[in-house]
Protein backbone atom coordinates (compact mmCIF):
# COMPACT_ATOMS: atom_id res chain seq x y z
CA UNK A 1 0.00 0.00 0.00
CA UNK A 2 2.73 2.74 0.90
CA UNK A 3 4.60 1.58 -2.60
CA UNK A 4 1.50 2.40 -3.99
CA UNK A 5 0.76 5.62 -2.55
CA UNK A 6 4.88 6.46 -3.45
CA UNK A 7 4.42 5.56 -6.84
CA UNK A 8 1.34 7.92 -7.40
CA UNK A 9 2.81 10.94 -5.73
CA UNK A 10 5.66 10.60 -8.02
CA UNK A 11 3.69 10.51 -11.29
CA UNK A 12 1.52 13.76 -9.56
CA UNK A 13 5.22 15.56 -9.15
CA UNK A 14 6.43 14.21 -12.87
CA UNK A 15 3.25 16.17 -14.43
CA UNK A 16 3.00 18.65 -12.11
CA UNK A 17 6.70 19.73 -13.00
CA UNK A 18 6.36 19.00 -17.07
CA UNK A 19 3.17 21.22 -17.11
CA UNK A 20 5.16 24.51 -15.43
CA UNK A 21 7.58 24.84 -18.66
CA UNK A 22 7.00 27.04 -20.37
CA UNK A 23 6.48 26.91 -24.53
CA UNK A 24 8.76 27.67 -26.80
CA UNK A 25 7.61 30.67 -29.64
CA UNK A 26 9.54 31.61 -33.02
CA UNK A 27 8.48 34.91 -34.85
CA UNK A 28 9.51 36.25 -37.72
CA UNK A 29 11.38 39.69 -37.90
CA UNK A 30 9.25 42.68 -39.46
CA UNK A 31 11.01 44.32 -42.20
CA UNK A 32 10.82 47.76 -44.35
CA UNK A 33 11.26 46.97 -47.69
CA UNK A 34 11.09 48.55 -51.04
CA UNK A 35 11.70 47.67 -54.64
CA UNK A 36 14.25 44.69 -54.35
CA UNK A 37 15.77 45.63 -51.32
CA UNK A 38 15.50 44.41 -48.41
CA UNK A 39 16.06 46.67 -44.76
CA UNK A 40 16.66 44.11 -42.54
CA UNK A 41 18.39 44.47 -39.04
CA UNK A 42 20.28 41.83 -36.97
CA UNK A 43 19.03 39.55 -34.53
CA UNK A 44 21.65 39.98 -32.71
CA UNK A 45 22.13 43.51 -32.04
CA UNK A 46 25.52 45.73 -32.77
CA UNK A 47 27.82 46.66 -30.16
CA UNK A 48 30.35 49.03 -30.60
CA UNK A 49 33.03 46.72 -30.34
CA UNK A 50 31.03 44.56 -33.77
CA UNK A 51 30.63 47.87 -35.91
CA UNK A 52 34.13 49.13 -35.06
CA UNK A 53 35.28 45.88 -36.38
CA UNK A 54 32.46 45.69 -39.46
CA UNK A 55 33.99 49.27 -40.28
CA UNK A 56 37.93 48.10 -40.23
CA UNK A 57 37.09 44.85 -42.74
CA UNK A 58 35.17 47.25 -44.99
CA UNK A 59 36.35 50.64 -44.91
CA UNK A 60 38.54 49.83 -47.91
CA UNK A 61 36.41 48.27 -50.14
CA UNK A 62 33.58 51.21 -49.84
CA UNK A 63 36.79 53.82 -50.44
CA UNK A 64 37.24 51.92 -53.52
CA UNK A 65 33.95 51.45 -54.94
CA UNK A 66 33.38 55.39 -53.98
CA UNK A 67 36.26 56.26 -56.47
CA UNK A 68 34.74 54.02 -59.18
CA UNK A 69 31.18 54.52 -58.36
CA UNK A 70 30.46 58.18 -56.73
CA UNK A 71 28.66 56.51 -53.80
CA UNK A 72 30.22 58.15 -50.95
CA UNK A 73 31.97 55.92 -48.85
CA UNK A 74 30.13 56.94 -45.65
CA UNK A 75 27.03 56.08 -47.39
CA UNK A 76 28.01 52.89 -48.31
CA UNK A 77 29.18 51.77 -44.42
CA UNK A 78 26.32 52.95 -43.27
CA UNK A 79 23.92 51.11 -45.41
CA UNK A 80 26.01 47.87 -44.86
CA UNK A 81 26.19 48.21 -41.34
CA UNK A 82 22.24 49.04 -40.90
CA UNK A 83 21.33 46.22 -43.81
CA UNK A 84 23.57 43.53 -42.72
CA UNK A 85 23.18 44.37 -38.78
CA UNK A 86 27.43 44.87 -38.75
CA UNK A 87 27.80 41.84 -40.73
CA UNK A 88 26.05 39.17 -37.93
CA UNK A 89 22.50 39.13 -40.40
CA UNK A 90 21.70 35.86 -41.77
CA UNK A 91 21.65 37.07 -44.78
CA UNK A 92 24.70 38.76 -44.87
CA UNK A 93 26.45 35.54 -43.36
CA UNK A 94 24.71 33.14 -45.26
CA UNK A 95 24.56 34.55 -48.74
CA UNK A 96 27.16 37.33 -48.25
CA UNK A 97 24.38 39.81 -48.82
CA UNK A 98 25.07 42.34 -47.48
CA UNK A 99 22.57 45.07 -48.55
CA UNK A 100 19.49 42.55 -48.67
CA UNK A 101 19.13 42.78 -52.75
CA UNK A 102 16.63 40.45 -54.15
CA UNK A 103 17.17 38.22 -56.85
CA UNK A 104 14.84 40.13 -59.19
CA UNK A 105 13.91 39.17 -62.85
CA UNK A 106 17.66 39.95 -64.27
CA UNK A 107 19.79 38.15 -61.52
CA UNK A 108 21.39 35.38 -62.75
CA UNK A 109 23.79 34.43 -60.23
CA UNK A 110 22.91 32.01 -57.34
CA UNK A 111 20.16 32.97 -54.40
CA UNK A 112 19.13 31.65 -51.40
CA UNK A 113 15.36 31.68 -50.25
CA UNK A 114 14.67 33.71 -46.70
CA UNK A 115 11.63 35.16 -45.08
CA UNK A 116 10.68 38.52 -45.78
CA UNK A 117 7.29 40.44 -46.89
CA UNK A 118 6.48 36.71 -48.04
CA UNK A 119 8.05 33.18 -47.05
CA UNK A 120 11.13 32.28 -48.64
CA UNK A 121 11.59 35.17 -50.98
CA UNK A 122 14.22 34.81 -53.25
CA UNK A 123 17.78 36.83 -52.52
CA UNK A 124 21.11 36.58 -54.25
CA UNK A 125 23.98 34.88 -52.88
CA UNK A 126 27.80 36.26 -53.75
CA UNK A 127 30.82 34.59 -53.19
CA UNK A 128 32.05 36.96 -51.47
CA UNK A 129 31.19 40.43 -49.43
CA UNK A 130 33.25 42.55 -52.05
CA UNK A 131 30.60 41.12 -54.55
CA UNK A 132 27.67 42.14 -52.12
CA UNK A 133 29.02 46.31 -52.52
CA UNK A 134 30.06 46.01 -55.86
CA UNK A 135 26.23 44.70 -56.85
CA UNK A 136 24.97 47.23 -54.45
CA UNK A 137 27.00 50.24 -56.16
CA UNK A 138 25.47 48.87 -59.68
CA UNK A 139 21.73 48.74 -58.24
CA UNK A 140 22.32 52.50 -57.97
CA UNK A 141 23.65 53.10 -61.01
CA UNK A 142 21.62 50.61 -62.84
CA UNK A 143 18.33 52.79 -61.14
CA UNK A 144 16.97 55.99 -62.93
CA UNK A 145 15.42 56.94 -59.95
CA UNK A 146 18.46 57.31 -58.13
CA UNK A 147 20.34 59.34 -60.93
CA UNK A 148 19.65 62.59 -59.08
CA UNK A 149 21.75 61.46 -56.17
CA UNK A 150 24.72 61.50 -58.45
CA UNK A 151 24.58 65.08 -58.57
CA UNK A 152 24.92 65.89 -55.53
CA UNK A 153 28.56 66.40 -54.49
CA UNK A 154 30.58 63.06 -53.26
CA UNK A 155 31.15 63.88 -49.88
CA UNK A 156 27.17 65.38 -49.06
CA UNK A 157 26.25 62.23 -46.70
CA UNK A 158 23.24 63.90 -45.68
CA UNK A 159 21.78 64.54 -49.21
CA UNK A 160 23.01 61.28 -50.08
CA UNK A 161 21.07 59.79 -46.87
CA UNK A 162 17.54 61.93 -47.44
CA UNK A 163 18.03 61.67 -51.16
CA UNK A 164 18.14 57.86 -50.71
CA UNK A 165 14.58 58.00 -48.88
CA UNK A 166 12.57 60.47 -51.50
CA UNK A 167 13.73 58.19 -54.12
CA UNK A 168 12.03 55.07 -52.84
CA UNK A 169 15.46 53.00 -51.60
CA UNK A 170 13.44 52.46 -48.11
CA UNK A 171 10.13 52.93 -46.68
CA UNK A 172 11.13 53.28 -43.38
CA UNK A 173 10.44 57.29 -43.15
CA UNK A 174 13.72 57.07 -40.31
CA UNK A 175 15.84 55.65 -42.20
CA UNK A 176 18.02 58.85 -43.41
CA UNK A 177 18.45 59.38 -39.65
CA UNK A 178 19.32 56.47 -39.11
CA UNK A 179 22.08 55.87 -41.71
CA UNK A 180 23.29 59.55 -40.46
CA UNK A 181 23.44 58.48 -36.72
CA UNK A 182 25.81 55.65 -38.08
CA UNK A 183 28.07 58.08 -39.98
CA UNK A 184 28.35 60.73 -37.25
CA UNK A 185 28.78 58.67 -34.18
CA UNK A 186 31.11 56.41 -36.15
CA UNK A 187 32.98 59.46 -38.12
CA UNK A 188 32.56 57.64 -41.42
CA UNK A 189 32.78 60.90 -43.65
CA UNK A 190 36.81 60.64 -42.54
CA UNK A 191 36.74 57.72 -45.36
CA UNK A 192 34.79 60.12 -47.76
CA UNK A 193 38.06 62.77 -47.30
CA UNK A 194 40.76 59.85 -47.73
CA UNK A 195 38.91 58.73 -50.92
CA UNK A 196 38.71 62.00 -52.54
CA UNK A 197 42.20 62.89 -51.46
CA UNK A 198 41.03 65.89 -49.57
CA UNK A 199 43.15 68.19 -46.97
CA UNK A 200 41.10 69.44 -44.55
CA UNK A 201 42.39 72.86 -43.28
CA UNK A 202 44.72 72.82 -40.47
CA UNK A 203 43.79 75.35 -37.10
CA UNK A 204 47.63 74.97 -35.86
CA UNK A 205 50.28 74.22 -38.71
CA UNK A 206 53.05 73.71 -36.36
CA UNK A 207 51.41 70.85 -34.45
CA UNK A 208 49.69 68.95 -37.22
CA UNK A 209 46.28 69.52 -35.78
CA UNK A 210 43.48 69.58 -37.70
CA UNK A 211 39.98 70.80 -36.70
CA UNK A 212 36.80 69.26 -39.12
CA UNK A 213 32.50 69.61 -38.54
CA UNK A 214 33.16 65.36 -37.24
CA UNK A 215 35.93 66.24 -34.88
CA UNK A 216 39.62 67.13 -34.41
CA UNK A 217 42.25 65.09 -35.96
CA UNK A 218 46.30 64.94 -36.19
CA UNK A 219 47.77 63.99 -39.99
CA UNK A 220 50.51 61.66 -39.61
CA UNK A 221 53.70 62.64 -40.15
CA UNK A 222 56.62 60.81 -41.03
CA UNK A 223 57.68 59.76 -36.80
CA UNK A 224 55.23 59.71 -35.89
CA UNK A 225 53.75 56.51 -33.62
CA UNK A 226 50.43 55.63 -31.87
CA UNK A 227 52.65 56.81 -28.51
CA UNK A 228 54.02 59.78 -29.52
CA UNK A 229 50.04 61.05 -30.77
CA UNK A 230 48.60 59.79 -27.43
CA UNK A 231 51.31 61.68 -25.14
CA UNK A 232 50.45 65.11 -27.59
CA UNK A 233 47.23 64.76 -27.16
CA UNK A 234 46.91 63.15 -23.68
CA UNK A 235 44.94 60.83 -24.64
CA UNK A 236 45.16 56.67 -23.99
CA UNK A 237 46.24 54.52 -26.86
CA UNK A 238 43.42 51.51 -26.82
CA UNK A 239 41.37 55.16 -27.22
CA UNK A 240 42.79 56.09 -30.38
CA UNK A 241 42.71 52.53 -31.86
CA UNK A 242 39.38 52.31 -30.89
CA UNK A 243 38.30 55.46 -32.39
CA UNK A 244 39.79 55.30 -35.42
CA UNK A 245 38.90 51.28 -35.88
CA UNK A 246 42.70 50.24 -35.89
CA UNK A 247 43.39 46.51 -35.91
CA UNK A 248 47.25 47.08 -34.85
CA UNK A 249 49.48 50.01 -34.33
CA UNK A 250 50.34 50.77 -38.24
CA UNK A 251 50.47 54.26 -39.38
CA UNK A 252 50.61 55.65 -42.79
CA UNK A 253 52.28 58.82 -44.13
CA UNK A 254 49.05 61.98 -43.91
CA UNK A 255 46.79 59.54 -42.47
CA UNK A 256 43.96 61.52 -40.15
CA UNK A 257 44.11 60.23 -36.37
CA UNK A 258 40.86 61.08 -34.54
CA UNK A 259 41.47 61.92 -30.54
């Protein structure tokens, strides 16, 4: 009789303790969207730390394609970093898509399906992230609607940014704050100077120093070190990497150190 009354208790406790558990729920991610493009954000989230780094891997490549394009480079970051969610998207680390372009009626190249206004819409896949901004330079160009933009001159972020919106690239009526908020706190327009070769005007000649609407910098002469700029300037070291996304402690001849 007491096995019996044992054995019953424990089955009561067994349910009792399955029952409290809570279910598990999946949802899908709610997206702006517009013609063939996808704004997407990342389910992850982006640190500082994640964008600093997203910026140092593709600073180079958006320099580039803003000397063969007339995107400015700023632009370009910014819509990568908000598209692709710094890089940690699905998308962007499954396909390499990095701006959320659909496949469209005149993409050839391979796609992968993913949820978006509809299940499993159809998105390209590169082979690479430099293939993801050099398709994303050519939607522009490819685009009468965003001729207009090309007008405007290379280093105007914030025409670039509302000009972007008015011409249908997003429906998200924040979005040219949003893609601004990257390039300000992030000083992307620095990569919009370097890529048109500009020299910004100096505010003290004799110490290098050079005073800009994003901030003060120092141009790198030849000496110069990452110590020698922090001691000027009073100002830590892991600061000035970290502000100016350096991976190491390289320096290059008229380079612009933010501090």
């Amino acid at each position: 009789m007491i096995k019996k009354i044992t054995s019953i208790l424990l089955l009561t406790l067994i349910i009792g303790c399955n029952s409290s558990k809570s279910p598990i729920v999946t949802s899908k991610n709610k997206r702006n969207t517009s013609s063939g493009v996808s704004r997407t954000s990342s389910n992850t989230g982006s640190t500082n730390d994640v964008v600093n780094s997203y910026i140092a891997q593709y600073k180079e490549v958006a320099m580039k394609n803003m000397k063969k394009y007339g995107i400015p480079a700023s632009i370009i970051l910014a819509q990568g970093i908000l598209e692709s969610g710094a890089g940690k998207s699905d998308l962007s680390q499954s396909a390499n898509n990095h701006f959320g372009i659909k496949c469209n009626n005149d993409w050839l190249g391979e796609s992968v399906k993913h949820d978006d206004d509809a299940s499993q819409e159809c998105f390209r896949k590169y082979r690479n992230p430099a293939e993801s901004y050099d398709d994303h330079a050519n939607f522009l160009i490819g685009k009468s609607r965003y001729a207009s933009l090309f007008d405007l001159s290379k280093d105007d972020y914030k025409g670039w940014a509302k000009g972007l919106r008015k011409a249908g690239y997003a429906t998200d009526p924040r979005y040219p704050e949003k893609l601004i908020s990257y390039i300000e706190r992030y000083d992307l327009a620095q990569y919009d100077a370097q890529a048109l070769g500009k020299k910004p005007t100096y505010s003290n000649a004799s110490n290098n120093t050079v005073t800009t609407t994003s901030g003060r910098y120092h141009e790198v002469q030849k000496g110069d070190t990452l110590y020698s700029i922090s001691k000027k300037y009073n100002v830590l070291i892991e600061d000035i990497k970290r502000k100016n996304n350096l991976q190491d402690n390289t320096l290059s001849l008229g380079q612009h150190i933010s501090y």
